[in-house]
C-alpha atoms as a PDB file:
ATOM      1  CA  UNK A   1       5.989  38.632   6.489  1.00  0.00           C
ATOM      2  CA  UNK A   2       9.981  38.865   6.659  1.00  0.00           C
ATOM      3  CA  UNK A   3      10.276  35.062   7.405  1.00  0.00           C
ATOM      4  CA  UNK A   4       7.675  33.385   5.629  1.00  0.00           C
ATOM      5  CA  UNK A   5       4.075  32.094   5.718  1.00  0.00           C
ATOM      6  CA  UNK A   6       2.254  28.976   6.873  1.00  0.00           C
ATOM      7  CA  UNK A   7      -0.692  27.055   5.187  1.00  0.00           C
ATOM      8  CA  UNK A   8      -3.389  24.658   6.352  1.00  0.00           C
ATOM      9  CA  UNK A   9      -6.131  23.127   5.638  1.00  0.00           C
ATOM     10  CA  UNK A  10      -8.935  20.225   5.690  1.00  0.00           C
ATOM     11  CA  UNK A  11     -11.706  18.509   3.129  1.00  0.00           C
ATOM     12  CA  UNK A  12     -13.875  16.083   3.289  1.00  0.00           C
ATOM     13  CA  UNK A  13     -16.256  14.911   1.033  1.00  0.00           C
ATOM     14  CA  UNK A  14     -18.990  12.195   0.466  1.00  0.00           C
ATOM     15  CA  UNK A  15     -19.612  10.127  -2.248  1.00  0.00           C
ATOM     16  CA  UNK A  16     -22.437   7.384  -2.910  1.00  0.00           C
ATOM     17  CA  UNK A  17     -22.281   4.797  -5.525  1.00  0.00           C
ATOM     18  CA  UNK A  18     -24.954   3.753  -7.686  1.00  0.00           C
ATOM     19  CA  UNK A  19     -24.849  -0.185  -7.171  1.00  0.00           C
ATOM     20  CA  UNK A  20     -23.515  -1.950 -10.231  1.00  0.00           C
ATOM     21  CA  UNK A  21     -23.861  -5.383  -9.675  1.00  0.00           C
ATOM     22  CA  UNK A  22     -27.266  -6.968  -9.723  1.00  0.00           C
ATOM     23  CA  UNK A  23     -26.835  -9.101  -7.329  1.00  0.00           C
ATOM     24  CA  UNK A  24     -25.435  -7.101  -4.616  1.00  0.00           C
ATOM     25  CA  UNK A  25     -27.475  -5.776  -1.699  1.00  0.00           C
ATOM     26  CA  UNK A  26     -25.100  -3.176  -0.694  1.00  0.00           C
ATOM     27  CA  UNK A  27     -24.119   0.347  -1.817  1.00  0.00           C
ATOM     28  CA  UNK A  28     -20.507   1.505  -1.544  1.00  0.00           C
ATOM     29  CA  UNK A  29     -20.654   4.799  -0.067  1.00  0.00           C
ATOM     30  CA  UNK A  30     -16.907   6.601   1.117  1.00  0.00           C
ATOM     31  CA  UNK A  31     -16.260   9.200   3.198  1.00  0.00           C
ATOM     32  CA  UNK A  32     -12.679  10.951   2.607  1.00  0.00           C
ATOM     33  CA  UNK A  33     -10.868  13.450   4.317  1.00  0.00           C
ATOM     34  CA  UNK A  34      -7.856  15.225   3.335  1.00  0.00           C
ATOM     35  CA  UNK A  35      -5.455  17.142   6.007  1.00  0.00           C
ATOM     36  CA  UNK A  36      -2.452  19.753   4.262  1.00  0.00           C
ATOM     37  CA  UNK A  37      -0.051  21.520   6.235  1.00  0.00           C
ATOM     38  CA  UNK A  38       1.904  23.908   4.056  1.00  0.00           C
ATOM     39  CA  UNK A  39       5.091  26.622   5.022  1.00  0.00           C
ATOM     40  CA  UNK A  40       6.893  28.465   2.958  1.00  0.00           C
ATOM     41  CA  UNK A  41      10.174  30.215   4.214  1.00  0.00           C
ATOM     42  CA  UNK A  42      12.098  33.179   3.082  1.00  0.00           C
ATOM     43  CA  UNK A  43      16.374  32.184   2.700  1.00  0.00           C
ATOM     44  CA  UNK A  44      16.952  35.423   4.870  1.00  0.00           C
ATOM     45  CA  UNK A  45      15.688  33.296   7.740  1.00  0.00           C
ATOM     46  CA  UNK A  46      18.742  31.206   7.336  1.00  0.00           C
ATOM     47  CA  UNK A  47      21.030  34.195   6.087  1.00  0.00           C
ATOM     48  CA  UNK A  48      21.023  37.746   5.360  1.00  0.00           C
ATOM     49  CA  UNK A  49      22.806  36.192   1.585  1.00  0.00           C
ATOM     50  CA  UNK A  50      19.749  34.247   0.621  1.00  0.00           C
ATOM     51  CA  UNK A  51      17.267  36.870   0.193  1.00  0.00           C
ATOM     52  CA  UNK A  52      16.659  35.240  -3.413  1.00  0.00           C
ATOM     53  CA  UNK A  53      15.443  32.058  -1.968  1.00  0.00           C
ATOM     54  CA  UNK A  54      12.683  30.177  -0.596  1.00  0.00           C
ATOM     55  CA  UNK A  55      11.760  26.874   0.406  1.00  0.00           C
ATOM     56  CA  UNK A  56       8.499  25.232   0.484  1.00  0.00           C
ATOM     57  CA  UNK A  57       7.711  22.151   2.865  1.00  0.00           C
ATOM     58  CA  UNK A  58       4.347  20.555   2.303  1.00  0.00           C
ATOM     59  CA  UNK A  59       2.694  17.543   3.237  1.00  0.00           C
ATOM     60  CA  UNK A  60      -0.838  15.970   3.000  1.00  0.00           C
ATOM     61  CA  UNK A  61      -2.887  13.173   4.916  1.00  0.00           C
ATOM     62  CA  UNK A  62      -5.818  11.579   2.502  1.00  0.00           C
ATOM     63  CA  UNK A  63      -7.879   9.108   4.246  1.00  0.00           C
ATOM     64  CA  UNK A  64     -11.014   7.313   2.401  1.00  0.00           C
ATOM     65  CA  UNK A  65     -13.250   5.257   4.563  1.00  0.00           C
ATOM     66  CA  UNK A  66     -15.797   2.801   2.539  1.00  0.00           C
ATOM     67  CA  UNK A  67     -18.554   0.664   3.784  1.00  0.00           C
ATOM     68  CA  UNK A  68     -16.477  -1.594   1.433  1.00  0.00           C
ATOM     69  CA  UNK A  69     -13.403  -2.714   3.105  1.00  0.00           C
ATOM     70  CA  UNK A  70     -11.286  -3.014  -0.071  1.00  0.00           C
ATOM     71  CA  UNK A  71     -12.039   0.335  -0.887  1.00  0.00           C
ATOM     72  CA  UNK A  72     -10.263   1.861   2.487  1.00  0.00           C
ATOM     73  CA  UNK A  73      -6.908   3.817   2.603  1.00  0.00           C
ATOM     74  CA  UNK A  74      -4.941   5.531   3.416  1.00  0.00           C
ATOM     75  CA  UNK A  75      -2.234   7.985   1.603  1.00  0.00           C
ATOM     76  CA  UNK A  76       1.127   9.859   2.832  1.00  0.00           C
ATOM     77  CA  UNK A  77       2.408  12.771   0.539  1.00  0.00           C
ATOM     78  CA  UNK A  78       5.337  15.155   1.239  1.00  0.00           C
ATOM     79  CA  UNK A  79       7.194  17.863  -0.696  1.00  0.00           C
ATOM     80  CA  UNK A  80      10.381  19.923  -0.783  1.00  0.00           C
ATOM     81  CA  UNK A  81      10.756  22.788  -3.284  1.00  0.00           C
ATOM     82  CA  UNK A  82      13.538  25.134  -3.318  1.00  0.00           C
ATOM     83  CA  UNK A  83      13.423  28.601  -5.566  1.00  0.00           C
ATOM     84  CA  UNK A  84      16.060  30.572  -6.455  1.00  0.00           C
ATOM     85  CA  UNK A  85      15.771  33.669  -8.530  1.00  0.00           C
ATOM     86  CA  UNK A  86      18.914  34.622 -10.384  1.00  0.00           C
ATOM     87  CA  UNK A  87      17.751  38.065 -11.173  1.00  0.00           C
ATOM     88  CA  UNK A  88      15.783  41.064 -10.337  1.00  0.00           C
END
């Protein structure tokens, strides 16, 4: 499109651990999901001079949930990249 184009999506996954201690009753097993939200943005949006850039804004939300405690978290990203071609 003239202005730009949006991204999204979501993941989750799984995971069980094979139990490495012999003493331990329990088996870790996580469950992790991971949220992006992507856009991308043409300069002309901002002005008609800019046609030869664009700016990308990203960011992501990882959660991992463990039957372990220490194993939880949770994880923030964000991105800025800005493109500018000097030439056709």
């Amino acid at each position: 499109s003239d202005w730009g184009r949006l991204n999204a999506s979501i993941a989750g996954t799984n995971t069980k651990y094979p139990n490495t201690e012999v003493t331990s009753q329990m088996i870790r097993r996580d469950s992790r999901q991971r949220t992006r939200v992507g856009m991308q943005v043409n300069g002309t949006l901002l002005s008609p001079h800019l046609s030869a850039m664009t700016i990308d804004f990203s960011g992501s939300i990882t959660r991992n949930d463990s039957n372990i405690r220490q194993y939880d978290y949770k994880r923030n990203d964000a991105s800025l990249l800005v493109n500018y071609r000097l030439a056709d």
